[in-house]
N, C-alpha and C. Protein backbone atom coordinates (compact mmCIF):
# COMPACT_ATOMS: atom_id res chain seq x y z
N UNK A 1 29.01 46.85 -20.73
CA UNK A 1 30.42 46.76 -21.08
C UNK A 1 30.55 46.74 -22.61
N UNK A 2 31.20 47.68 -23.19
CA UNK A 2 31.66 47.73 -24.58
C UNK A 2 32.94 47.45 -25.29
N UNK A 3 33.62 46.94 -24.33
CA UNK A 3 35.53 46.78 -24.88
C UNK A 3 35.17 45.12 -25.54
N UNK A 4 36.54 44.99 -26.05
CA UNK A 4 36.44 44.12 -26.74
C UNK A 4 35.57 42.57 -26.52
N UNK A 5 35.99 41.84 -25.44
CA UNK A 5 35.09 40.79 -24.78
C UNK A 5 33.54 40.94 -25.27
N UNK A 6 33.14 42.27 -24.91
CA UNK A 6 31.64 42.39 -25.25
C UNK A 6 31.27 41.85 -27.36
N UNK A 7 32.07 42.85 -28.12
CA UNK A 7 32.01 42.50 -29.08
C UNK A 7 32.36 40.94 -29.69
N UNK A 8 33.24 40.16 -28.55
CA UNK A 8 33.37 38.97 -28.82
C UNK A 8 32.17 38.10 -29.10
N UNK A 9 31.49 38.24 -27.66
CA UNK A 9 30.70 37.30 -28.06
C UNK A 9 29.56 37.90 -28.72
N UNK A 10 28.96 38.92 -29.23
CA UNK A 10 28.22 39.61 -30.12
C UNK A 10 28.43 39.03 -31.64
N UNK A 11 29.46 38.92 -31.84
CA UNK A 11 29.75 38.61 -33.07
C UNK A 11 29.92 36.65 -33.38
N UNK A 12 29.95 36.27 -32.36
CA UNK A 12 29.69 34.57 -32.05
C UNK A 12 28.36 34.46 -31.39
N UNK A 13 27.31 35.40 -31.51
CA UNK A 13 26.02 35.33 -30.97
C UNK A 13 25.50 34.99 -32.59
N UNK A 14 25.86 36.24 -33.65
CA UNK A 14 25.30 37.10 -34.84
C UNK A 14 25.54 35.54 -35.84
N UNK A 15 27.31 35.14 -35.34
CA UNK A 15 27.83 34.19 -36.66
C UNK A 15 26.86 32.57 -36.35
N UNK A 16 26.16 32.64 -35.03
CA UNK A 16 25.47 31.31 -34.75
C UNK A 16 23.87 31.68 -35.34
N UNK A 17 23.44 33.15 -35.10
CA UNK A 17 22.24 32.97 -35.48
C UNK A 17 22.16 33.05 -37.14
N UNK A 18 23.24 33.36 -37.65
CA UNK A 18 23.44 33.52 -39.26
C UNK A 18 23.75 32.31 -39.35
N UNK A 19 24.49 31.14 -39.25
CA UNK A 19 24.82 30.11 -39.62
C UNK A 19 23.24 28.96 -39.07
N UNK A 20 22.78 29.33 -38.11
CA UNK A 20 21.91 28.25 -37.84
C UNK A 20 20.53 27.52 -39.08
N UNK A 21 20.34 28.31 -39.82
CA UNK A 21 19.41 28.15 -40.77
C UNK A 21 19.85 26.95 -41.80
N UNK A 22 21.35 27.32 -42.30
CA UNK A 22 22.04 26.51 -42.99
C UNK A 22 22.28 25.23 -42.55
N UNK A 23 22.56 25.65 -41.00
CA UNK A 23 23.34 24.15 -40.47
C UNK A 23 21.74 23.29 -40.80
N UNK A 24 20.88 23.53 -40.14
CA UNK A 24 19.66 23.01 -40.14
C UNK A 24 18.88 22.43 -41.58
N UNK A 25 19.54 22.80 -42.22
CA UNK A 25 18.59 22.78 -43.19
C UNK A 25 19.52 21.80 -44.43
N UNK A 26 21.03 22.05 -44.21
CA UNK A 26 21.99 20.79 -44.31
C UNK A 26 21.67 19.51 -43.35
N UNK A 27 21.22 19.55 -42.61
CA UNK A 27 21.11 18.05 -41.77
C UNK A 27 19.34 18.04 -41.91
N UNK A 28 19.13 18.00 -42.33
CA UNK A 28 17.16 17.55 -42.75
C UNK A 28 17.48 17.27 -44.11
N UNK A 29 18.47 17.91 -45.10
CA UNK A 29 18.85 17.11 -46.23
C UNK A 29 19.43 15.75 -46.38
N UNK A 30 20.20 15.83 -45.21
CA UNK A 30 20.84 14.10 -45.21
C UNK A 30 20.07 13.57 -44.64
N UNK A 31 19.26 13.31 -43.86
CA UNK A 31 18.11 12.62 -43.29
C UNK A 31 16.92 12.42 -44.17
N UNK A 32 17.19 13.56 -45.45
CA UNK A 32 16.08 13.32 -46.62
C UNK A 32 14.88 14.00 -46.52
N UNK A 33 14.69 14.82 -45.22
CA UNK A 33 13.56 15.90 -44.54
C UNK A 33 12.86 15.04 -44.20
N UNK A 34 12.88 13.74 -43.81
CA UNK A 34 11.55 13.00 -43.75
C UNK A 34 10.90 12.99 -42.39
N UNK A 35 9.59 13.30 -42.49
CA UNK A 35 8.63 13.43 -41.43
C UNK A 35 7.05 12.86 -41.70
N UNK A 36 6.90 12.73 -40.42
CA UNK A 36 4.89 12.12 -40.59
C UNK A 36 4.69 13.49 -40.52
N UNK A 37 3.32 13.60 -41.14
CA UNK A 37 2.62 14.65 -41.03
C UNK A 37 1.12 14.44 -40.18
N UNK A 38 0.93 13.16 -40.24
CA UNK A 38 -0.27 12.32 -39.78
C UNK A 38 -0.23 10.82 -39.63
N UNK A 39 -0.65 10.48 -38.41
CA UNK A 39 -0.21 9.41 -37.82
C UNK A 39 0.03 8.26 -38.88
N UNK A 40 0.46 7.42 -39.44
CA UNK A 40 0.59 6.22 -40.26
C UNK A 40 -0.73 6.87 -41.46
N UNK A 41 -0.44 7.87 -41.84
CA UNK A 41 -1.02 8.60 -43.23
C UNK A 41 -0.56 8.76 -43.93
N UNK A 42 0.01 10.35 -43.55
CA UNK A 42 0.37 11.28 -44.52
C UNK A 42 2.22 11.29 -44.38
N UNK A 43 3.04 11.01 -44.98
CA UNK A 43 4.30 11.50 -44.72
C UNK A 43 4.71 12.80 -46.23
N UNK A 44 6.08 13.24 -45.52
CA UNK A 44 6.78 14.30 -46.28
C UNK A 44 8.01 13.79 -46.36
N UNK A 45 9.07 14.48 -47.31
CA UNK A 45 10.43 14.39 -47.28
C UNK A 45 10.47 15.53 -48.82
N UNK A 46 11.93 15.17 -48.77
CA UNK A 46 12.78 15.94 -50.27
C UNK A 46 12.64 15.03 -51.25
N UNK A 47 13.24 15.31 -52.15
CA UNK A 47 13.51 14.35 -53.48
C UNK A 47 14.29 13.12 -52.64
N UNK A 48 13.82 12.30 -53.20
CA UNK A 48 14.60 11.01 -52.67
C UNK A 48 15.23 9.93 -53.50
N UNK A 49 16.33 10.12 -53.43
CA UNK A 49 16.63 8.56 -54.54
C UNK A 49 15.89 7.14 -54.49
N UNK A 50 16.71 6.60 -55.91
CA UNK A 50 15.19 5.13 -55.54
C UNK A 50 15.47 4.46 -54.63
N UNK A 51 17.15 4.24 -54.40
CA UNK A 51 16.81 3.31 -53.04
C UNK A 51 16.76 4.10 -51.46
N UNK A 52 16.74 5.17 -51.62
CA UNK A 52 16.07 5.86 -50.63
C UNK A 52 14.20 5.94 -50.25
N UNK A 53 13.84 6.33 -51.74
CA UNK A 53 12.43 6.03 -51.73
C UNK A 53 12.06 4.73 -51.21
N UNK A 54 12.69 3.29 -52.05
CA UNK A 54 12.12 2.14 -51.57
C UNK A 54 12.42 1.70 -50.06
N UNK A 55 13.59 2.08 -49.42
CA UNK A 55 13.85 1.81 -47.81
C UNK A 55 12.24 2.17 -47.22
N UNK A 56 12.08 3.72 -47.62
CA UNK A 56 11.11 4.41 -46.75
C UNK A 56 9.26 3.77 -47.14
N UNK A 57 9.37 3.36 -48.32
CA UNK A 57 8.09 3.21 -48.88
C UNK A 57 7.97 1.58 -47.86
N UNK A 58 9.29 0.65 -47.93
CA UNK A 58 9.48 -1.01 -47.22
C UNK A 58 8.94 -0.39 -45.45
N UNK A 59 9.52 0.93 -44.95
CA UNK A 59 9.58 0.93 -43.47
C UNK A 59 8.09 1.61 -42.99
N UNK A 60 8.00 2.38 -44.10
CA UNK A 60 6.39 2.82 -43.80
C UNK A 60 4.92 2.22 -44.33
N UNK A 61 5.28 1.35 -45.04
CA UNK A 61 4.27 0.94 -46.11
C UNK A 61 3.38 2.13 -46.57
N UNK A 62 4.25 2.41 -47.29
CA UNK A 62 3.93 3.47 -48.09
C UNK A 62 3.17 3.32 -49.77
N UNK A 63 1.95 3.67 -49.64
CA UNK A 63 1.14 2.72 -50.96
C UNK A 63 1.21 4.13 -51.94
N UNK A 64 1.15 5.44 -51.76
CA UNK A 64 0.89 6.30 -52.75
C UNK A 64 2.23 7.72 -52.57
N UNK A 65 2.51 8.19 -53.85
CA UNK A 65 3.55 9.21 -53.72
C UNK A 65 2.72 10.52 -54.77
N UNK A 66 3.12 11.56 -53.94
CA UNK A 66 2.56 12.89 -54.77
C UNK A 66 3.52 13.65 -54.85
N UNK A 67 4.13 13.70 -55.93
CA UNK A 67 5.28 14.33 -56.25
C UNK A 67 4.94 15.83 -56.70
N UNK A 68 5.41 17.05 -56.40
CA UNK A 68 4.97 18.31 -56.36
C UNK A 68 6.14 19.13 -57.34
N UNK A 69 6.62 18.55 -58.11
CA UNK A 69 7.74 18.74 -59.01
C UNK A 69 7.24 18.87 -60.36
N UNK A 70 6.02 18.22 -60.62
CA UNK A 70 5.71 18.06 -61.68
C UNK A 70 6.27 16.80 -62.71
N UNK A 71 5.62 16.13 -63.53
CA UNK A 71 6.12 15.55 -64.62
C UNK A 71 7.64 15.69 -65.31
N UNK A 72 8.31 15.02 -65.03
CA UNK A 72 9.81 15.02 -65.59
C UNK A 72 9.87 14.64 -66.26
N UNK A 73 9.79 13.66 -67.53
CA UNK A 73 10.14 12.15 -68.07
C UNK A 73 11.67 12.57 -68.37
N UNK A 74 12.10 13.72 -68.68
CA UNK A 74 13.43 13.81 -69.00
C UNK A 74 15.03 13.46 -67.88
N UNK A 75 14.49 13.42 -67.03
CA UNK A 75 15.03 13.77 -65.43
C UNK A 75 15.41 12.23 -64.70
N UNK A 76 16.34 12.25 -64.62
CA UNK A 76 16.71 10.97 -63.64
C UNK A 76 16.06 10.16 -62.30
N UNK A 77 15.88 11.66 -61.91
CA UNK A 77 15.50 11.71 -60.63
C UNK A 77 13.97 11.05 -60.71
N UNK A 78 12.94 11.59 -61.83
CA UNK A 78 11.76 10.94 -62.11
C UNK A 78 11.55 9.92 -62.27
N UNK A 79 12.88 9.50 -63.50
CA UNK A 79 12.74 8.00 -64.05
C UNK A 79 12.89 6.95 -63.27
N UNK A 80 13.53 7.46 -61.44
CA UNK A 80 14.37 6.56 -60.77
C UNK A 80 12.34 6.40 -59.83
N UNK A 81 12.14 6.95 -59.54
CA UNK A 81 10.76 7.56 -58.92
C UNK A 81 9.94 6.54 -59.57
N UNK A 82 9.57 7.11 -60.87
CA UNK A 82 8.58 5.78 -61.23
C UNK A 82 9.07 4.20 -61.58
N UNK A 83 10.01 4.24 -61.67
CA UNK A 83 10.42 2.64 -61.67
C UNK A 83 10.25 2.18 -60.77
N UNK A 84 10.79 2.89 -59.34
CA UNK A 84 10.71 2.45 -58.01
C UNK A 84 8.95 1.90 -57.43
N UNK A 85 8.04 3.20 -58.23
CA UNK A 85 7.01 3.01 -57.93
C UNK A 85 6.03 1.70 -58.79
N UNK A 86 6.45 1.87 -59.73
CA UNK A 86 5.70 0.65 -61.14
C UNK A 86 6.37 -0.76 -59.89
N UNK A 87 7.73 -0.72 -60.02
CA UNK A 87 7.84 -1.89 -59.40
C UNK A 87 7.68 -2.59 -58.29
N UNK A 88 7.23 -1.94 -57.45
CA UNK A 88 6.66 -2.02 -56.02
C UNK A 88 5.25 -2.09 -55.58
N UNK A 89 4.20 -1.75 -57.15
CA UNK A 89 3.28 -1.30 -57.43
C UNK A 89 2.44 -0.17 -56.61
N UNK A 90 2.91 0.56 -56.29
CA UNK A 90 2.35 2.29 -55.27
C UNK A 90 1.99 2.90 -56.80
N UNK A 91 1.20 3.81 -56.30
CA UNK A 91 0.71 4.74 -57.09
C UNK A 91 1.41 5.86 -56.70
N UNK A 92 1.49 6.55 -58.45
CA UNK A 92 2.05 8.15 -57.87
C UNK A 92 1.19 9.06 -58.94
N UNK A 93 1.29 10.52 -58.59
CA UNK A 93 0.71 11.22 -58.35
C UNK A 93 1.64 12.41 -58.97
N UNK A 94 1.35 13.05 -59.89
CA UNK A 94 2.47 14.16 -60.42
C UNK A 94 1.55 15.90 -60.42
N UNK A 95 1.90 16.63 -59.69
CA UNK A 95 1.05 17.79 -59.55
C UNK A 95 2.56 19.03 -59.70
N UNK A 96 2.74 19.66 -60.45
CA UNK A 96 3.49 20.77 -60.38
C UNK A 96 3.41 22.14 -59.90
N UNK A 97 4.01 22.41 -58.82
CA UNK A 97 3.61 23.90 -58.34
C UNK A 97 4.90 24.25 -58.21
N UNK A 98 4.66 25.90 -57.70
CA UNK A 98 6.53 26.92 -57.41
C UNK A 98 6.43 27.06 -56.11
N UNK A 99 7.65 26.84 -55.92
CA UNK A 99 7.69 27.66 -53.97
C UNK A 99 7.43 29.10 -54.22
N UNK A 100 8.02 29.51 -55.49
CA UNK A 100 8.17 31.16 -55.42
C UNK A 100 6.93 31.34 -55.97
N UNK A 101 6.18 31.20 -56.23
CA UNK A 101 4.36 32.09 -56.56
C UNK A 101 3.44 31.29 -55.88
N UNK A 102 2.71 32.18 -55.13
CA UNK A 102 1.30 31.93 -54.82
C UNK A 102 0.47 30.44 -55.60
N UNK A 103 -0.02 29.48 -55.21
CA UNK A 103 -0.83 28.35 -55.56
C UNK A 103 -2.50 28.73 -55.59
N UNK A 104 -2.88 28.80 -56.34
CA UNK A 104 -4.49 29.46 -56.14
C UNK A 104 -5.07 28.18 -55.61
N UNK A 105 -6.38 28.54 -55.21
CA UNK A 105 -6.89 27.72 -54.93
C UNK A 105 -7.67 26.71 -55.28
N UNK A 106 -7.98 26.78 -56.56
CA UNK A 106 -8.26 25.61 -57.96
C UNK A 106 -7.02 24.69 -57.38
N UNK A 107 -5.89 25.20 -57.47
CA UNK A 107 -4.76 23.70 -57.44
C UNK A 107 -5.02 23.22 -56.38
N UNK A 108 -4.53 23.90 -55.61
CA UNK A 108 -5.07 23.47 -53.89
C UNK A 108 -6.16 22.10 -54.22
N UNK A 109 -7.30 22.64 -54.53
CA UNK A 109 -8.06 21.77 -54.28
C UNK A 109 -8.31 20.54 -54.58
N UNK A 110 -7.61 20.72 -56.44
CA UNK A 110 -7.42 19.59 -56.65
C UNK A 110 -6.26 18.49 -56.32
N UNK A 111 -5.04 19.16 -55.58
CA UNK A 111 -4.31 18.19 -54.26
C UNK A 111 -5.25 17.75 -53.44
N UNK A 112 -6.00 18.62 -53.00
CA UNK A 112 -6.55 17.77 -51.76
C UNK A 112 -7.70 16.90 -51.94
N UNK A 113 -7.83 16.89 -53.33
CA UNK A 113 -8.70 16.00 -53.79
C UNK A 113 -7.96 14.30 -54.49
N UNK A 114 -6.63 14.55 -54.77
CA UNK A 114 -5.92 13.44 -54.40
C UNK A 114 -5.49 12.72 -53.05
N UNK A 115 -5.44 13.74 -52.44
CA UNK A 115 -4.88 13.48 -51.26
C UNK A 115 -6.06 12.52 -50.25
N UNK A 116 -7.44 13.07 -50.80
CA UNK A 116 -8.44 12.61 -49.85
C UNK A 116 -8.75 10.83 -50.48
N UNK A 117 -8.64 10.82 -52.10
CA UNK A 117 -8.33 9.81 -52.29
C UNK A 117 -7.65 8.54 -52.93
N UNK A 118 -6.24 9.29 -53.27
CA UNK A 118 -5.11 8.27 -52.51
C UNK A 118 -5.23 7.11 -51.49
N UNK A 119 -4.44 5.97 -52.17
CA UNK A 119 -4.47 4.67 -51.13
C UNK A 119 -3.57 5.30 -50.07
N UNK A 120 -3.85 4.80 -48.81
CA UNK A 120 -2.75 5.67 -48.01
C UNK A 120 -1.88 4.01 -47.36
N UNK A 121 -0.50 4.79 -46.67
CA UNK A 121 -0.07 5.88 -46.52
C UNK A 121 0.12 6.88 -47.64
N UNK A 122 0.51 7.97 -48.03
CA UNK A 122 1.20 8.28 -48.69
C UNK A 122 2.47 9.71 -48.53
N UNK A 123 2.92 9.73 -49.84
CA UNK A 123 4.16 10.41 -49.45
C UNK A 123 4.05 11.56 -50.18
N UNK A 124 4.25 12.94 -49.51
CA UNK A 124 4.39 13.78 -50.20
C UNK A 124 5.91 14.74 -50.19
N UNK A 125 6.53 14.87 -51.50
CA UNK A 125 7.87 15.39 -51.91
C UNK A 125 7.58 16.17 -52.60
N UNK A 126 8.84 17.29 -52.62
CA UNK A 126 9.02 18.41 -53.58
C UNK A 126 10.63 18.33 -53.68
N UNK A 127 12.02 18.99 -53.85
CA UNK A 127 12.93 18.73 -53.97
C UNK A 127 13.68 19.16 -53.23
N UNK A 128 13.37 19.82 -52.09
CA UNK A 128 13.78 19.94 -50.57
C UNK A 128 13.42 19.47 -49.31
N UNK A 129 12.04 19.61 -49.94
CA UNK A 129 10.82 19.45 -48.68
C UNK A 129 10.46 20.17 -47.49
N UNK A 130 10.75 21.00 -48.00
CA UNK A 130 11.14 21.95 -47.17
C UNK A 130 9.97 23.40 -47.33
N UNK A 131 9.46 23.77 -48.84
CA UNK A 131 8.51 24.24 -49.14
C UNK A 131 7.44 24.44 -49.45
N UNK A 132 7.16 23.72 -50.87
CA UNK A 132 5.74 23.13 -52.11
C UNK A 132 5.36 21.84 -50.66
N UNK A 133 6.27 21.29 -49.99
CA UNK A 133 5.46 20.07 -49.53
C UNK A 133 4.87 20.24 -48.06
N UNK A 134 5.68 21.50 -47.46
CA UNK A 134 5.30 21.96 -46.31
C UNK A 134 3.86 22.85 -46.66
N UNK A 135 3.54 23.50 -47.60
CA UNK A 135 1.96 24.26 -47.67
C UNK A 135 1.48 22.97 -48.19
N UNK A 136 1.31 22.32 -48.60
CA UNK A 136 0.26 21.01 -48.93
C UNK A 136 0.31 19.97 -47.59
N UNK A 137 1.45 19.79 -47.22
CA UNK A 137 1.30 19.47 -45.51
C UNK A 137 0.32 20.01 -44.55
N UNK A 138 0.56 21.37 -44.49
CA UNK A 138 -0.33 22.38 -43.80
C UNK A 138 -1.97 22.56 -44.52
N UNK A 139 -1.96 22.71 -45.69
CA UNK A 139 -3.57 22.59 -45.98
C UNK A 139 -4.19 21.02 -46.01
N UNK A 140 -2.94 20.09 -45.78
CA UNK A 140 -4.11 19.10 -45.55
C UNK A 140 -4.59 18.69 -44.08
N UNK A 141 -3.53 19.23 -43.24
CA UNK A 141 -3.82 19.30 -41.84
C UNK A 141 -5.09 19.63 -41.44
N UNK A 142 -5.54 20.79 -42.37
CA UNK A 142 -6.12 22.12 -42.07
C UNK A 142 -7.18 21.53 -42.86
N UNK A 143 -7.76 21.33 -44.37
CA UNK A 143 -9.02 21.14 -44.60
C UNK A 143 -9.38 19.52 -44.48
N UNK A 144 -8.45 18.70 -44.62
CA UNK A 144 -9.26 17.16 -44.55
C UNK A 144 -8.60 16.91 -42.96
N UNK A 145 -8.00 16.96 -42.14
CA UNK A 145 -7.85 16.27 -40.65
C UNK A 145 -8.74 17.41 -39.83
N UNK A 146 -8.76 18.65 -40.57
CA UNK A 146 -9.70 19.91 -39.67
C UNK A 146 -8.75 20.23 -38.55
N UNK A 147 -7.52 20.17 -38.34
CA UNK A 147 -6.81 21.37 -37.20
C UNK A 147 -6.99 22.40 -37.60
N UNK A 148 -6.42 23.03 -36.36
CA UNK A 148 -6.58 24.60 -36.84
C UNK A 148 -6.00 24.70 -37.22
N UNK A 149 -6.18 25.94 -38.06
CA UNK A 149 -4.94 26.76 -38.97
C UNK A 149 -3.34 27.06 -38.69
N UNK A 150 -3.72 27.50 -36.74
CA UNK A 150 -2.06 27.92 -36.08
C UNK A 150 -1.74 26.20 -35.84
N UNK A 151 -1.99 25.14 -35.62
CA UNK A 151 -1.63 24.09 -35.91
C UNK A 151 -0.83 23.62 -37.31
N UNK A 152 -1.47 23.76 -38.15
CA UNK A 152 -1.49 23.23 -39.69
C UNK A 152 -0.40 23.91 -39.97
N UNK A 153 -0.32 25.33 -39.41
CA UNK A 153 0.83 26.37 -40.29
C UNK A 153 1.90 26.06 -39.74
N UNK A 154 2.18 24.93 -38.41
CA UNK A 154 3.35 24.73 -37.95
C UNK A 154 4.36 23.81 -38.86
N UNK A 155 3.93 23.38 -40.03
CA UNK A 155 4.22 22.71 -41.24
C UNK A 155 5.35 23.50 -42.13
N UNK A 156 5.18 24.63 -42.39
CA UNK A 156 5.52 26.15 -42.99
C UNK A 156 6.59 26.16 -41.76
N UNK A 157 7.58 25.87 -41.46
CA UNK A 157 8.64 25.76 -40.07
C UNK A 157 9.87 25.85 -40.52
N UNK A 158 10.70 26.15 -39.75
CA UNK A 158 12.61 26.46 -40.16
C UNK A 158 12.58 25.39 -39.97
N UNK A 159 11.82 24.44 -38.93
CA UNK A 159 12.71 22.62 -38.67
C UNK A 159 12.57 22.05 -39.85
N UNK A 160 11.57 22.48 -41.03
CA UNK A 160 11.54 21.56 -42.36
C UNK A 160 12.51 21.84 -43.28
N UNK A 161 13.18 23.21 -42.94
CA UNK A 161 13.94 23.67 -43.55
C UNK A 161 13.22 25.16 -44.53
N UNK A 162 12.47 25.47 -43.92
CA UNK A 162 11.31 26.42 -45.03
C UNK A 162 12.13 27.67 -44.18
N UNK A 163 12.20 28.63 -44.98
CA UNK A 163 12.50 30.03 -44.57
C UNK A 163 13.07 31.17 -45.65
N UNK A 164 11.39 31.58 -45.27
CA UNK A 164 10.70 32.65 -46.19
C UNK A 164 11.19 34.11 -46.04
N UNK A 165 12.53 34.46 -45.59
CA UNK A 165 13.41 35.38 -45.36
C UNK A 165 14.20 36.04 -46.30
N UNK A 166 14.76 36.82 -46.23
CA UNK A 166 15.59 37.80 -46.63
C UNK A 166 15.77 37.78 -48.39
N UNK A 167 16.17 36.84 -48.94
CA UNK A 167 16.10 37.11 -50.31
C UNK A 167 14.88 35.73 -51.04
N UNK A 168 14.80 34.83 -49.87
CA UNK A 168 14.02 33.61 -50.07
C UNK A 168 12.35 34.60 -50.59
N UNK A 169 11.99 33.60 -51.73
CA UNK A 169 10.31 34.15 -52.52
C UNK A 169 9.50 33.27 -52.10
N UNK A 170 10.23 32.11 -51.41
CA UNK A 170 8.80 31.04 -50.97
C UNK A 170 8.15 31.36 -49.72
N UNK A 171 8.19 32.45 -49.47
CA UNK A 171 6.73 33.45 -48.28
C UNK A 171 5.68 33.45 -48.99
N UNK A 172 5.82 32.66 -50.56
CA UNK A 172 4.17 32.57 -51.17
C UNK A 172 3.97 31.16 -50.41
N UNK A 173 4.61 30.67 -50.43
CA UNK A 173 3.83 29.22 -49.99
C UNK A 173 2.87 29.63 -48.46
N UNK A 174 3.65 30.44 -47.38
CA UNK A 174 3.22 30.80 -46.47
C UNK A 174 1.45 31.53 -46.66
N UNK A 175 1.83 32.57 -47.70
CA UNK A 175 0.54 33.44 -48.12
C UNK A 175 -0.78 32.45 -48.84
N UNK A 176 0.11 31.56 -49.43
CA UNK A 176 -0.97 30.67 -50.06
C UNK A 176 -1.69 29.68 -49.05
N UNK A 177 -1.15 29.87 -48.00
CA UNK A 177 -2.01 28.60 -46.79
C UNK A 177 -2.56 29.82 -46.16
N UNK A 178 -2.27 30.80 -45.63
CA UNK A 178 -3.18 31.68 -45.16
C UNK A 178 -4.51 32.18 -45.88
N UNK A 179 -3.96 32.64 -47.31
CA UNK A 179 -5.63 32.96 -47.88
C UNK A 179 -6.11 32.15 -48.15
N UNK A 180 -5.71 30.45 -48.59
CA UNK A 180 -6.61 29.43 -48.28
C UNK A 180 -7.51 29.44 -47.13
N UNK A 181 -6.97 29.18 -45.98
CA UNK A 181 -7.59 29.19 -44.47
C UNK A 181 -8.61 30.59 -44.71
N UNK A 182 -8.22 31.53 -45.03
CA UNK A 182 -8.89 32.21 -44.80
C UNK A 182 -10.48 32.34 -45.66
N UNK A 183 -10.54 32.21 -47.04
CA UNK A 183 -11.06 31.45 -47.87
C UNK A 183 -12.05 30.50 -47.57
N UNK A 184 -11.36 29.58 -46.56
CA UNK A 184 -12.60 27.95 -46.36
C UNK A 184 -12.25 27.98 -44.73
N UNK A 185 -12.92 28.89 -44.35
CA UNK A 185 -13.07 28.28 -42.59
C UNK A 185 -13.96 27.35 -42.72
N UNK A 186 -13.03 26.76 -41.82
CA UNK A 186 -13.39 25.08 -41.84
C UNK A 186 -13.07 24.82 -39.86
N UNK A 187 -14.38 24.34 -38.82
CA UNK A 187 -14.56 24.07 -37.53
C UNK A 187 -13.40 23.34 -37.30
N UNK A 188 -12.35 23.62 -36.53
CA UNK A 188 -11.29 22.28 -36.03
C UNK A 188 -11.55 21.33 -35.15
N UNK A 189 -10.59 20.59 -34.81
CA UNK A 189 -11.56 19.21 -33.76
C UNK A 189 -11.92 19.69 -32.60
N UNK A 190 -10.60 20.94 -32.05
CA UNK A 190 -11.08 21.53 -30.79
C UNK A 190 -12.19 22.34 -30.73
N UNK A 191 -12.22 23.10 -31.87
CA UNK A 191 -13.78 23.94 -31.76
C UNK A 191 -14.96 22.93 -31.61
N UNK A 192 -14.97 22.21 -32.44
CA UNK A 192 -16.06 21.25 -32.52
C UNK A 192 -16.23 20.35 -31.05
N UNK A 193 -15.08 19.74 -30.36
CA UNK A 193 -15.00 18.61 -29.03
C UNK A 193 -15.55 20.00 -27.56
N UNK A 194 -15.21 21.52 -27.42
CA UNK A 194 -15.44 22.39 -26.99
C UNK A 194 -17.26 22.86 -27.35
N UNK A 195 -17.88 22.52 -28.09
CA UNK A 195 -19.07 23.23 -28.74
C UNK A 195 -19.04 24.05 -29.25
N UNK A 196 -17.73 24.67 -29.50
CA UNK A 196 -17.60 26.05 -30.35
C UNK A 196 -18.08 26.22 -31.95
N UNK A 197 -18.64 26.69 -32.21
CA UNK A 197 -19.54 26.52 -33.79
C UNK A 197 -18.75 28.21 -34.53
């Protein structure tokens, strides 16, 4: 059927799958994106204000923050960050990367060389959370917990708000966890609990 009715709901099919990204990605902002990444470990979120940070750091005991923004001192948002952190005494962690270019794997490593030792829990942010914190989510899944890769990459997700589409450049973050993985095969728990070598 092609008369009008048909085009009705075609065009309330098109305006839900065009609007759904936004709606989604507006409500993981007010919630602050926050997620575990690993059981009472590793958490994620967006930029967080300080008394947002300190709720979450009081509800999780949250001892370390790796901020993926880089060094601010000029920036509110930083100054509110390390006060929160000096005064609570957590350690933080300042590493700067882009959603929009590729992360080689020198940086990589040296995240995951904080990451491995960091007091834990800890928290990892970028200013959505949605990108820079979802590929460092996913490679730490992937080289220090050892999931697999199609595991780890479920990090890289529209539910975080990540989407590497149409005019969006952060499909490097995506590319940068793939040629990592690809780079350091590394046995996952199932290969290994299976005998698979």
């Amino acid at each position: 059927m092609t008369g009008p009715p048909y085009r009705k709901w075609l065009v309330l099919l098109l305006a839900g799958t065009i609007s759904a990204p936004p709606s989604c990605w507006l409500y993981q902002q007010e919630q602050g994106n926050f997620h575990e990444v690993s059981k009472g470990q590793v958490y994620r979120s967006r930029q967080l204000s300080g008394e947002e940070l300190a709720y979450y750091i009081d509800r999780y005991k949250i001892t370390s923050i790796l901020n993926l923004r880089g060094e601010n001192r000029g920036s509110r948002w930083y100054q509110e960050e390390q006060q929160v952190s000096s005064l609570l005494g957590r350690r933080h962690y300042d590493v700067g990367i882009s959603a929009n270019h590729e992360v080689d794997d020198r940086t990589l490593d040296r995240i995951l060389s904080i990451l491995r030792d960091a007091p834990k829990p800890i928290l990892i942010h970028c200013k959505f959370g949605a990108d820079r914190t979802a590929l460092i989510a996913a490679v730490y899944l992937y080289a220090i917990e050892r999931k697999s890769s199609k595991h780890a990459d479920q990090q890289l997700s529209l539910l975080y708000g990540h989407f590497p589409y149409l005019w969006s450049r952060s499909g490097a973050m995506d590319r940068s966890f793939w040629r990592y993985a690809k780079s350091h095969p590394v046995p996952s728990h199932d290969a290994m609990a299976s005998g698979v070598r």
